[in-house]
C-alpha atoms as a PDB file:
ATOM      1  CA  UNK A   1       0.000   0.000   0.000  1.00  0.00           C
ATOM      2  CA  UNK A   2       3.191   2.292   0.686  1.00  0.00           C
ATOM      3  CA  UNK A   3       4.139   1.933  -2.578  1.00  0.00           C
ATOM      4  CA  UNK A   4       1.141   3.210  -4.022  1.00  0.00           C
ATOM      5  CA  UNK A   5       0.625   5.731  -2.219  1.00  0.00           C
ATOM      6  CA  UNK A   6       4.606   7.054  -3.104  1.00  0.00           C
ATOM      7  CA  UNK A   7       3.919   6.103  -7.338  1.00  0.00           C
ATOM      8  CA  UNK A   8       1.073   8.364  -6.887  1.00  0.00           C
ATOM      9  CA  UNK A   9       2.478  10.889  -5.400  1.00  0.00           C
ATOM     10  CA  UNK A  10       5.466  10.910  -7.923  1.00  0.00           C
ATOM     11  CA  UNK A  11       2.796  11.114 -10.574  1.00  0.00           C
ATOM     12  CA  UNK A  12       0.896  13.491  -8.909  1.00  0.00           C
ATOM     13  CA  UNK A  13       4.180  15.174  -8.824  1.00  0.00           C
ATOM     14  CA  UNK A  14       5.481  14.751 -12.356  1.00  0.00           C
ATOM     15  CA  UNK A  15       2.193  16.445 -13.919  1.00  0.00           C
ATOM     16  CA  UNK A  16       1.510  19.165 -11.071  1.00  0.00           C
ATOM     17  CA  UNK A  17       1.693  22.573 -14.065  1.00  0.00           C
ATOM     18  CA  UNK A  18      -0.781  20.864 -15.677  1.00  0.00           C
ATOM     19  CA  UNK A  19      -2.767  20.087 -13.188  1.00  0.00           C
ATOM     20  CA  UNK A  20      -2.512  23.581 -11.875  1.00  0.00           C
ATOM     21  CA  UNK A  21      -2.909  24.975 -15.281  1.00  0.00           C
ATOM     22  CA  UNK A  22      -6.370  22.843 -15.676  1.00  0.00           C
ATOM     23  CA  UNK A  23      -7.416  24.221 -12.072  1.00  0.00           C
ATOM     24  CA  UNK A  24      -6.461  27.972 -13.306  1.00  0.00           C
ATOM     25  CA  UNK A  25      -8.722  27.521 -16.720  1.00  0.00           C
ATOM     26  CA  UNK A  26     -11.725  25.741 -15.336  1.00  0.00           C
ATOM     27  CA  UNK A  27     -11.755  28.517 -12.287  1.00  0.00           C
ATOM     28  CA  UNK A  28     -11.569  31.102 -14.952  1.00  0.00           C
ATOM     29  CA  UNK A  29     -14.333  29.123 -16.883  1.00  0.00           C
ATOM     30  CA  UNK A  30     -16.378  28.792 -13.810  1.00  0.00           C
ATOM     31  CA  UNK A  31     -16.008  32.682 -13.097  1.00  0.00           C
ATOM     32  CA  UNK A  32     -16.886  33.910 -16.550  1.00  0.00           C
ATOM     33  CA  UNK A  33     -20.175  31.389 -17.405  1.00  0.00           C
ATOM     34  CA  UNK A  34     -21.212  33.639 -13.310  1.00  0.00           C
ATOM     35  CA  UNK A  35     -20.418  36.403 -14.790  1.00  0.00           C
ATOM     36  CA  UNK A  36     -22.429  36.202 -17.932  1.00  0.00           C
ATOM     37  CA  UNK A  37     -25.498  34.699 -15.931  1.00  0.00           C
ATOM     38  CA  UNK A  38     -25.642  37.441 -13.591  1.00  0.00           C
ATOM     39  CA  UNK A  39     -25.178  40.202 -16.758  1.00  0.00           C
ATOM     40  CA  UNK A  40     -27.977  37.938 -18.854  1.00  0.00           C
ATOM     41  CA  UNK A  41     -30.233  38.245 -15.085  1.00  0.00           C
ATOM     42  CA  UNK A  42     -29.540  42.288 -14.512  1.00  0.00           C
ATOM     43  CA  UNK A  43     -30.517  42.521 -18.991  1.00  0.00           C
ATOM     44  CA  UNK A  44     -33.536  40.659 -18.580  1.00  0.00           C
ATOM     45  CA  UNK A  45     -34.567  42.631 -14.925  1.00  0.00           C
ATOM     46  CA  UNK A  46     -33.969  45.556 -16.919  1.00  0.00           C
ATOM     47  CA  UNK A  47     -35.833  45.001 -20.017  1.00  0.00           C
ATOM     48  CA  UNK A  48     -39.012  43.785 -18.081  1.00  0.00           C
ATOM     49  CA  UNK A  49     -38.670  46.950 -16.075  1.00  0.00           C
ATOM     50  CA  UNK A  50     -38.955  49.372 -18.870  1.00  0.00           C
ATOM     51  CA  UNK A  51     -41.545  47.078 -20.836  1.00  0.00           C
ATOM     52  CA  UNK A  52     -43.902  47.650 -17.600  1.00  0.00           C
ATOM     53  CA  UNK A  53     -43.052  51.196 -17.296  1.00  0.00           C
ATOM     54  CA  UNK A  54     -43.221  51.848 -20.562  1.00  0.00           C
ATOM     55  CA  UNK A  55     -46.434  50.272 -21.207  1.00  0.00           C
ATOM     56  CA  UNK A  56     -47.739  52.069 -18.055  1.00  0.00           C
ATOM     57  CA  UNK A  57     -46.778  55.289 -19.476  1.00  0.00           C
ATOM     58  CA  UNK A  58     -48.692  54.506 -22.632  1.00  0.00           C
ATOM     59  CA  UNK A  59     -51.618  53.762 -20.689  1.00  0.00           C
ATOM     60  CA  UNK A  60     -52.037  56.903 -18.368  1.00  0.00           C
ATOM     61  CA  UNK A  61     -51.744  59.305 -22.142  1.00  0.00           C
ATOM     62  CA  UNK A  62     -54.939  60.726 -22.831  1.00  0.00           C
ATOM     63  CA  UNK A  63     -55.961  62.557 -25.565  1.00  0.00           C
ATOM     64  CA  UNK A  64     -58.360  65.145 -25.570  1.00  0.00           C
ATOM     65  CA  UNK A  65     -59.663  67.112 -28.464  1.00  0.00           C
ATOM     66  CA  UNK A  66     -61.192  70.940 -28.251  1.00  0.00           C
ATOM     67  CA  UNK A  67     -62.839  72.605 -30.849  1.00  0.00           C
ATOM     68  CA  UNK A  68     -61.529  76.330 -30.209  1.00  0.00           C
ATOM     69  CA  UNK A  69     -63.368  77.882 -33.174  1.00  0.00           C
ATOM     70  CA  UNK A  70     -65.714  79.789 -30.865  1.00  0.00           C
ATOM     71  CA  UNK A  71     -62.516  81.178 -28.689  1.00  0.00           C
ATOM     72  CA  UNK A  72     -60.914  82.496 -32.087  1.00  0.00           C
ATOM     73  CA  UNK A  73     -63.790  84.142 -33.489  1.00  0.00           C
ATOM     74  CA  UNK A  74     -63.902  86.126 -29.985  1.00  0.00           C
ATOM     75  CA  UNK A  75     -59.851  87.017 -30.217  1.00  0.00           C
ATOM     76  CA  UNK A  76     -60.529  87.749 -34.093  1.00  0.00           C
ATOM     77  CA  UNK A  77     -64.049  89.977 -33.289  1.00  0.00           C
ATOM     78  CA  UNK A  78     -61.313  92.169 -30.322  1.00  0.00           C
ATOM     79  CA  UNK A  79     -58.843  92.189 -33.143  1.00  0.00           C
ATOM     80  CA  UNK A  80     -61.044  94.145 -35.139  1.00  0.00           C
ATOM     81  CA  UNK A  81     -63.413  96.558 -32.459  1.00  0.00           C
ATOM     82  CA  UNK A  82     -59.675  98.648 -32.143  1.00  0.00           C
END
């Protein structure tokens, strides 16, 4: 069992940069895929946020129309008493 345990750790040993190198990638892997997750997350929060507001905006508009002919006969009538 001693003997094992030593060939391994020779092994272990013998290919430690690469091992470290694998560790250093798939921690850098792991780190961006969180990174673009949380950014695709905050995007989507963002774009629901200004569909709602948005849409609630669009809702409160109302248009009114006036008909304003008598008001500028009256201003046209004082235009023309001077």
């Amino acid at each position: 069992m001693s003997q094992e345990k030593v060939d391994r750790y020779k092994e272990q040993k013998a290919h430690r940069q690469e091992i470290y190198k694998k560790e250093k990638r798939m921690l850098a892997l792991e780190k961006a895929a969180g990174v673009l997750i949380c950014a695709v997350v905050v995007v989507w929060i963002g774009y629901s946020v200004y569909g709602k507001v948005t849409a609630a905006q669009d809702a409160k508009v109302v248009e009114t129309v006036m008909d304003a002919t008598a008001i500028d006969d009256y201003l046209a009538g004082l235009d023309t008493d001077e």
